[in-house]
PDB file of N, CA and C in Angstrom:
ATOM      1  N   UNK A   1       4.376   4.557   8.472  1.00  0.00           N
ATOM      2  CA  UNK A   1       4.460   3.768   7.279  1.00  0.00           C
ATOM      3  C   UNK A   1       4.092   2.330   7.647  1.00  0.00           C
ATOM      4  N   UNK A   2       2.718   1.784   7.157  1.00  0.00           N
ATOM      5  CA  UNK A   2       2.862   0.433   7.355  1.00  0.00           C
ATOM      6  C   UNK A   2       3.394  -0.260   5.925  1.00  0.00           C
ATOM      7  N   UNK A   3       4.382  -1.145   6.205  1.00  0.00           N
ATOM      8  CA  UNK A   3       4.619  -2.041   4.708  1.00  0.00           C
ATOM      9  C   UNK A   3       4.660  -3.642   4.649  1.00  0.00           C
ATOM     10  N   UNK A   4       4.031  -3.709   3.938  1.00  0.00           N
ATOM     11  CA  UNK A   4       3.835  -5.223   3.528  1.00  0.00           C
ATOM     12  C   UNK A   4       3.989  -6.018   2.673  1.00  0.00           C
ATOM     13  N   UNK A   5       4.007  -7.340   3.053  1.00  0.00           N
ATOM     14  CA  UNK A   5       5.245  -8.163   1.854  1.00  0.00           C
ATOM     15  C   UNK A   5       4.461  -9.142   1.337  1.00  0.00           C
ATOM     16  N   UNK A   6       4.574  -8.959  -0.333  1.00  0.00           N
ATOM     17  CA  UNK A   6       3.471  -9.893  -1.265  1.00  0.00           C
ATOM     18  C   UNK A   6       4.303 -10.496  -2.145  1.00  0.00           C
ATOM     19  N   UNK A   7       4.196 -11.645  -2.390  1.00  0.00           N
ATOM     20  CA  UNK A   7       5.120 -13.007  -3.020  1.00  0.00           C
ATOM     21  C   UNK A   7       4.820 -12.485  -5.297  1.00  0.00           C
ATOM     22  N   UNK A   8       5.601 -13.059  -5.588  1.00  0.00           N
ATOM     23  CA  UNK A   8       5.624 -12.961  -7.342  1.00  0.00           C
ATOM     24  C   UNK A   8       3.955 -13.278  -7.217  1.00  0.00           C
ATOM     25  N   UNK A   9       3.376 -13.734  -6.968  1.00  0.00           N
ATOM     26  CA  UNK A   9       2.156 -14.106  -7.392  1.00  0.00           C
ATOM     27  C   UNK A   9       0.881 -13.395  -6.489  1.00  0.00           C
ATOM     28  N   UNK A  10       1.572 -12.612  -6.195  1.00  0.00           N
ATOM     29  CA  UNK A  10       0.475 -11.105  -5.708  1.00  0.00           C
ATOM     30  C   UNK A  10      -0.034 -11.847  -4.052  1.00  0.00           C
ATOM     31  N   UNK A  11       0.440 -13.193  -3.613  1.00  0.00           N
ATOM     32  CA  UNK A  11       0.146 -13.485  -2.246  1.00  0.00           C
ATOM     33  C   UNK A  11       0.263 -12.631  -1.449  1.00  0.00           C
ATOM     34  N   UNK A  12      -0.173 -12.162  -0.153  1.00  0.00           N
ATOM     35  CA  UNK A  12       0.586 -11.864   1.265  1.00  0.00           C
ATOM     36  C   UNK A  12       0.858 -12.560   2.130  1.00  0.00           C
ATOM     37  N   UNK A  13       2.301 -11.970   1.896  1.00  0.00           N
ATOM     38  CA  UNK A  13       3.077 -12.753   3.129  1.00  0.00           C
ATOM     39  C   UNK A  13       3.318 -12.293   4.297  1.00  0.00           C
ATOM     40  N   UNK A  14       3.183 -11.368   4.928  1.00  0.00           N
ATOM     41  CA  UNK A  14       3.304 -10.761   6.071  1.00  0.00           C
ATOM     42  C   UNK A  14       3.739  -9.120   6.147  1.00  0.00           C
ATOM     43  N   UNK A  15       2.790  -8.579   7.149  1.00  0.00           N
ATOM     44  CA  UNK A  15       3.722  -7.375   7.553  1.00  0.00           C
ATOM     45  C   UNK A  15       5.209  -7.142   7.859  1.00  0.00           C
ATOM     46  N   UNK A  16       5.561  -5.804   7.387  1.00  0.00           N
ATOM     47  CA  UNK A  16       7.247  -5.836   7.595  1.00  0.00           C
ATOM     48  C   UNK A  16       7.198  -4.518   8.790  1.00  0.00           C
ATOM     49  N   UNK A  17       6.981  -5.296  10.014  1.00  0.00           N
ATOM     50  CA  UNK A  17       6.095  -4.270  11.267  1.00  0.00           C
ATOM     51  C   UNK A  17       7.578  -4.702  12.218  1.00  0.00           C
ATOM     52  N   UNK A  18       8.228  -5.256  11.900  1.00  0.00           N
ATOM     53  CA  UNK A  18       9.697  -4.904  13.273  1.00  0.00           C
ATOM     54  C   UNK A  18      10.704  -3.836  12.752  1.00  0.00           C
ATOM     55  N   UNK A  19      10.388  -2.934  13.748  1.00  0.00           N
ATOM     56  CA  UNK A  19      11.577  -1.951  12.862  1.00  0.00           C
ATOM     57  C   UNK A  19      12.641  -1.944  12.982  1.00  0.00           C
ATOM     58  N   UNK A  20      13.268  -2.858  13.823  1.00  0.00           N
ATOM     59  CA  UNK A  20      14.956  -2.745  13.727  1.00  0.00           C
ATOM     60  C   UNK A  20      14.876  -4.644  13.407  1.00  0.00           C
ATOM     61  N   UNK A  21      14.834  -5.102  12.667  1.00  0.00           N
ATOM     62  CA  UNK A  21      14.985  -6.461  11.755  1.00  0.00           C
ATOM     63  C   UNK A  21      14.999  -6.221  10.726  1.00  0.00           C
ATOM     64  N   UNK A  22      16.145  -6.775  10.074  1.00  0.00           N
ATOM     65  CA  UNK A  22      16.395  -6.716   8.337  1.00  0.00           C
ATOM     66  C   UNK A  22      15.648  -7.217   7.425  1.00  0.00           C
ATOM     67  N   UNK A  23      15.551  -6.867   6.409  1.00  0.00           N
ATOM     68  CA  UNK A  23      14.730  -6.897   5.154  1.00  0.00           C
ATOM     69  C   UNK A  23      14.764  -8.680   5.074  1.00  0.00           C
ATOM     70  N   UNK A  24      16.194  -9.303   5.595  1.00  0.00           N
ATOM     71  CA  UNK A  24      16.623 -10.840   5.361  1.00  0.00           C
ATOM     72  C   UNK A  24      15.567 -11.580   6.212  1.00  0.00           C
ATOM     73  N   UNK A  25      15.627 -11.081   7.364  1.00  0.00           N
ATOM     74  CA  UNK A  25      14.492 -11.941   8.110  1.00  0.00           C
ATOM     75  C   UNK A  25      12.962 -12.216   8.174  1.00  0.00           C
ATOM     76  N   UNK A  26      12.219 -11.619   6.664  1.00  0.00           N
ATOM     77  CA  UNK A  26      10.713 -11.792   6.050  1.00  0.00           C
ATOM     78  C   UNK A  26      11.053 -13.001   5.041  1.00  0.00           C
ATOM     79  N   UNK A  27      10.173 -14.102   4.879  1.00  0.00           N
ATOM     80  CA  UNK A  27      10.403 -14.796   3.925  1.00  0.00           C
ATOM     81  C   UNK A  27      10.275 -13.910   2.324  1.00  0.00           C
ATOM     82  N   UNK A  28      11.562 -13.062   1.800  1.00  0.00           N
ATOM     83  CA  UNK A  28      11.704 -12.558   0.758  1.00  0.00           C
ATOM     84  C   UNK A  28      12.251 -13.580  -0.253  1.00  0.00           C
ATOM     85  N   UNK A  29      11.814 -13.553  -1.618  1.00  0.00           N
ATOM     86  CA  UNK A  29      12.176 -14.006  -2.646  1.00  0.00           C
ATOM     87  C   UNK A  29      12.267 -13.318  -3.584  1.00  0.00           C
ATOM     88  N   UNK A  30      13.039 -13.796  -5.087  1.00  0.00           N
ATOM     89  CA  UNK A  30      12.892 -13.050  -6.161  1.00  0.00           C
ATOM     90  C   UNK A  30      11.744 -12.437  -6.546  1.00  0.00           C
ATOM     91  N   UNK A  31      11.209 -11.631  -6.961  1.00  0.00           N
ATOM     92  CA  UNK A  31       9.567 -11.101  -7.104  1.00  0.00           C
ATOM     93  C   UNK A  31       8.757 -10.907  -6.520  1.00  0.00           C
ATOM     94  N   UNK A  32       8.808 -10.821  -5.403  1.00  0.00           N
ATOM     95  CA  UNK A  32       8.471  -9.928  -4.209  1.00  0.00           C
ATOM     96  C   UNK A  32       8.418  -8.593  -4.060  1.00  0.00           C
ATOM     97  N   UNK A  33       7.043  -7.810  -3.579  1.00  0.00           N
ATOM     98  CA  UNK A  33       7.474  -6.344  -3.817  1.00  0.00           C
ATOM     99  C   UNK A  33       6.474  -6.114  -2.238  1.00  0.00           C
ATOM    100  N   UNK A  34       7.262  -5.244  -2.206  1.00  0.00           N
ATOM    101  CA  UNK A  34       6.995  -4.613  -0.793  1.00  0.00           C
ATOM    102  C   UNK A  34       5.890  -3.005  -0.884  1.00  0.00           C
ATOM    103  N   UNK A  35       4.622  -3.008  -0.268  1.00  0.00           N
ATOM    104  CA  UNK A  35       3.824  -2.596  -0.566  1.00  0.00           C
ATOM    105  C   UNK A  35       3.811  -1.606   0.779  1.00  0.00           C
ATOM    106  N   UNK A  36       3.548  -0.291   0.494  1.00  0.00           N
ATOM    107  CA  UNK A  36       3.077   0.723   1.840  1.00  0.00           C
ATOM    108  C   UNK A  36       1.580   1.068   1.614  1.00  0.00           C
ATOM    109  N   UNK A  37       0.590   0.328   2.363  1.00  0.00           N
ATOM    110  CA  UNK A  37      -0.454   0.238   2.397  1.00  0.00           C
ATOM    111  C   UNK A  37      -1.047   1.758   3.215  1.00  0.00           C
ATOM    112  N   UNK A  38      -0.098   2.411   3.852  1.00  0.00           N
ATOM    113  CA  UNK A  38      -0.723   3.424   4.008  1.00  0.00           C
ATOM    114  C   UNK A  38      -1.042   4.789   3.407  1.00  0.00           C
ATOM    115  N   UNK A  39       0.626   4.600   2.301  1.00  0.00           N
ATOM    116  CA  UNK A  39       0.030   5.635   1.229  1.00  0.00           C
ATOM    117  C   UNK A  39      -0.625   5.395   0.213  1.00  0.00           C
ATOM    118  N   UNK A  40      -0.960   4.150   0.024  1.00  0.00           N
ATOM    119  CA  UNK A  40      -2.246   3.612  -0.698  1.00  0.00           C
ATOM    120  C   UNK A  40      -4.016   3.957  -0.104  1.00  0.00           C
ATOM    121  N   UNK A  41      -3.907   4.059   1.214  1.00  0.00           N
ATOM    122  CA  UNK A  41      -4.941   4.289   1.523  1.00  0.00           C
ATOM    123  C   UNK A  41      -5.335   6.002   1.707  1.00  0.00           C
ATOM    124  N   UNK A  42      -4.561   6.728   1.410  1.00  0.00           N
ATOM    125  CA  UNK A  42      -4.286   8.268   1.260  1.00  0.00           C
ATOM    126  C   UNK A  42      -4.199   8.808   0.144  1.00  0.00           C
ATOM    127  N   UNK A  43      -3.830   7.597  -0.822  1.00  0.00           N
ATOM    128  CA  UNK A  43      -4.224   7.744  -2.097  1.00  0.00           C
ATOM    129  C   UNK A  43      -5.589   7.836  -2.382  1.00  0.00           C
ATOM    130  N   UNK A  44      -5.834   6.806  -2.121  1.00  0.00           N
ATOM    131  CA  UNK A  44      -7.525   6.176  -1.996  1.00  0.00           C
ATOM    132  C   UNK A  44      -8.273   7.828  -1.787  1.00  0.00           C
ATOM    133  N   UNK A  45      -8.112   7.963  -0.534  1.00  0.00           N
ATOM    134  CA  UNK A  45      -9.117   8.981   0.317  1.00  0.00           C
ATOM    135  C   UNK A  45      -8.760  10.353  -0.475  1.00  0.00           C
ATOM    136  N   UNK A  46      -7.494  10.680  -1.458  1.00  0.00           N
ATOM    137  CA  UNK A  46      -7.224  12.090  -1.973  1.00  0.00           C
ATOM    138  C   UNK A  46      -7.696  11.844  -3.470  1.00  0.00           C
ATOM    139  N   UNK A  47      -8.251  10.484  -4.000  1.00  0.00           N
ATOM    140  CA  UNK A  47      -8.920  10.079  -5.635  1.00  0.00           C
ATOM    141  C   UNK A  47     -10.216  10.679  -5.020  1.00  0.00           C
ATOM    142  N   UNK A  48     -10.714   9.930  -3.928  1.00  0.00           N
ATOM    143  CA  UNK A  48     -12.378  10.333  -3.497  1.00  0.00           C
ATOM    144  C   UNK A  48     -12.592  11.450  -3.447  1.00  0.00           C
ATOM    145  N   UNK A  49     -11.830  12.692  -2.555  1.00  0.00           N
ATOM    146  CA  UNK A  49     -11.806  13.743  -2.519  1.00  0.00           C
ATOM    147  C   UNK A  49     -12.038  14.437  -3.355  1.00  0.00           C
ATOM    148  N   UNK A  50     -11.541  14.441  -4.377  1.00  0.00           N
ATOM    149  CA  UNK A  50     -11.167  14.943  -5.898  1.00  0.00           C
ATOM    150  C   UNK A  50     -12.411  14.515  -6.465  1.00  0.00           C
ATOM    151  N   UNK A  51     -12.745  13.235  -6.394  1.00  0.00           N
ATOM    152  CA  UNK A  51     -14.179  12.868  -7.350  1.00  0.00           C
ATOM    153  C   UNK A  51     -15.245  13.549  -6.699  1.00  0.00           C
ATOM    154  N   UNK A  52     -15.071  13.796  -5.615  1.00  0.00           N
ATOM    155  CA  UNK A  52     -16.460  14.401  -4.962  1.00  0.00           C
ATOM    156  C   UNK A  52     -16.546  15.980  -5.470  1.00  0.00           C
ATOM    157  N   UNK A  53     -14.915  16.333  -5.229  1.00  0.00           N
ATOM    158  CA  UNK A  53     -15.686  18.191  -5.620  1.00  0.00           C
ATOM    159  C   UNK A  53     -15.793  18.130  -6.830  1.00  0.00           C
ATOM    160  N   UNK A  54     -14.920  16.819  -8.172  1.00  0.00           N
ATOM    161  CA  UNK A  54     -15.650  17.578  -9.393  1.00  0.00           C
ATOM    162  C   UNK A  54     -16.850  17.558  -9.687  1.00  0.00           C
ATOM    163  N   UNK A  55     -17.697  16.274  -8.584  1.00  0.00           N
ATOM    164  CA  UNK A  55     -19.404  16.140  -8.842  1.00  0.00           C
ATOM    165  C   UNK A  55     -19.789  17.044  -8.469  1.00  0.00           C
ATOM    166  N   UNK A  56     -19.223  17.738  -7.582  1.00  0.00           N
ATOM    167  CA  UNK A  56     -20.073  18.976  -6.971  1.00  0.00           C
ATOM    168  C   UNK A  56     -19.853  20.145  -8.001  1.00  0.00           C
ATOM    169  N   UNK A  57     -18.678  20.072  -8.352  1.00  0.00           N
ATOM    170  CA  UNK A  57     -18.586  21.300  -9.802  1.00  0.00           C
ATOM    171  C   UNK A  57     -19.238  21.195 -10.876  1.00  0.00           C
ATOM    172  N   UNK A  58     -19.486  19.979 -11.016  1.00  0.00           N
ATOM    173  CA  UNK A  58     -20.232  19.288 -12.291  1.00  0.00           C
ATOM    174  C   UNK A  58     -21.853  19.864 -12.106  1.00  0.00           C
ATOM    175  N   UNK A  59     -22.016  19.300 -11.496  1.00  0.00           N
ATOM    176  CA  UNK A  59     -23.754  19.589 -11.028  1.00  0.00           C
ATOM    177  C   UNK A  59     -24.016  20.666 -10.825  1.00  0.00           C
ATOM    178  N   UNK A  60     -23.164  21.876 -10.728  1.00  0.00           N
ATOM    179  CA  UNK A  60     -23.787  23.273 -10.650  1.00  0.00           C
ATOM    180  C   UNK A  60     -24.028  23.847 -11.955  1.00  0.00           C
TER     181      UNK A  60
END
């Protein structure tokens, strides 16, 4: 799991990459959301997947 920390205003603020340090020690604020960029990118690669075989279903 990589996760990463983006401010109310969609900034990044840093990876949350120490695994035994508390959530307290990232500069967190109200509106802050903590993002797992790796099941975003598995997302990514299982949308593509999917778009590719319906082109390929499509086109036959």
């Amino acid at each position: 799991m990589e996760l990463e920390l983006y401010g109310a205003d969609d900034k990044f603020y840093s990876k949350l990459d120490q695994e035994d340090a508390l959530l307290g020690s990232y500069p967190v604020d109200d509106g802050c959301r903590i993002h797992d960029s790796q099941i975003s990118s598995l997302a990514t690669g299982l949308a593509s997947a999917m778009t590719s075989h319906w082109g390929k279903t499509m086109a036959v």
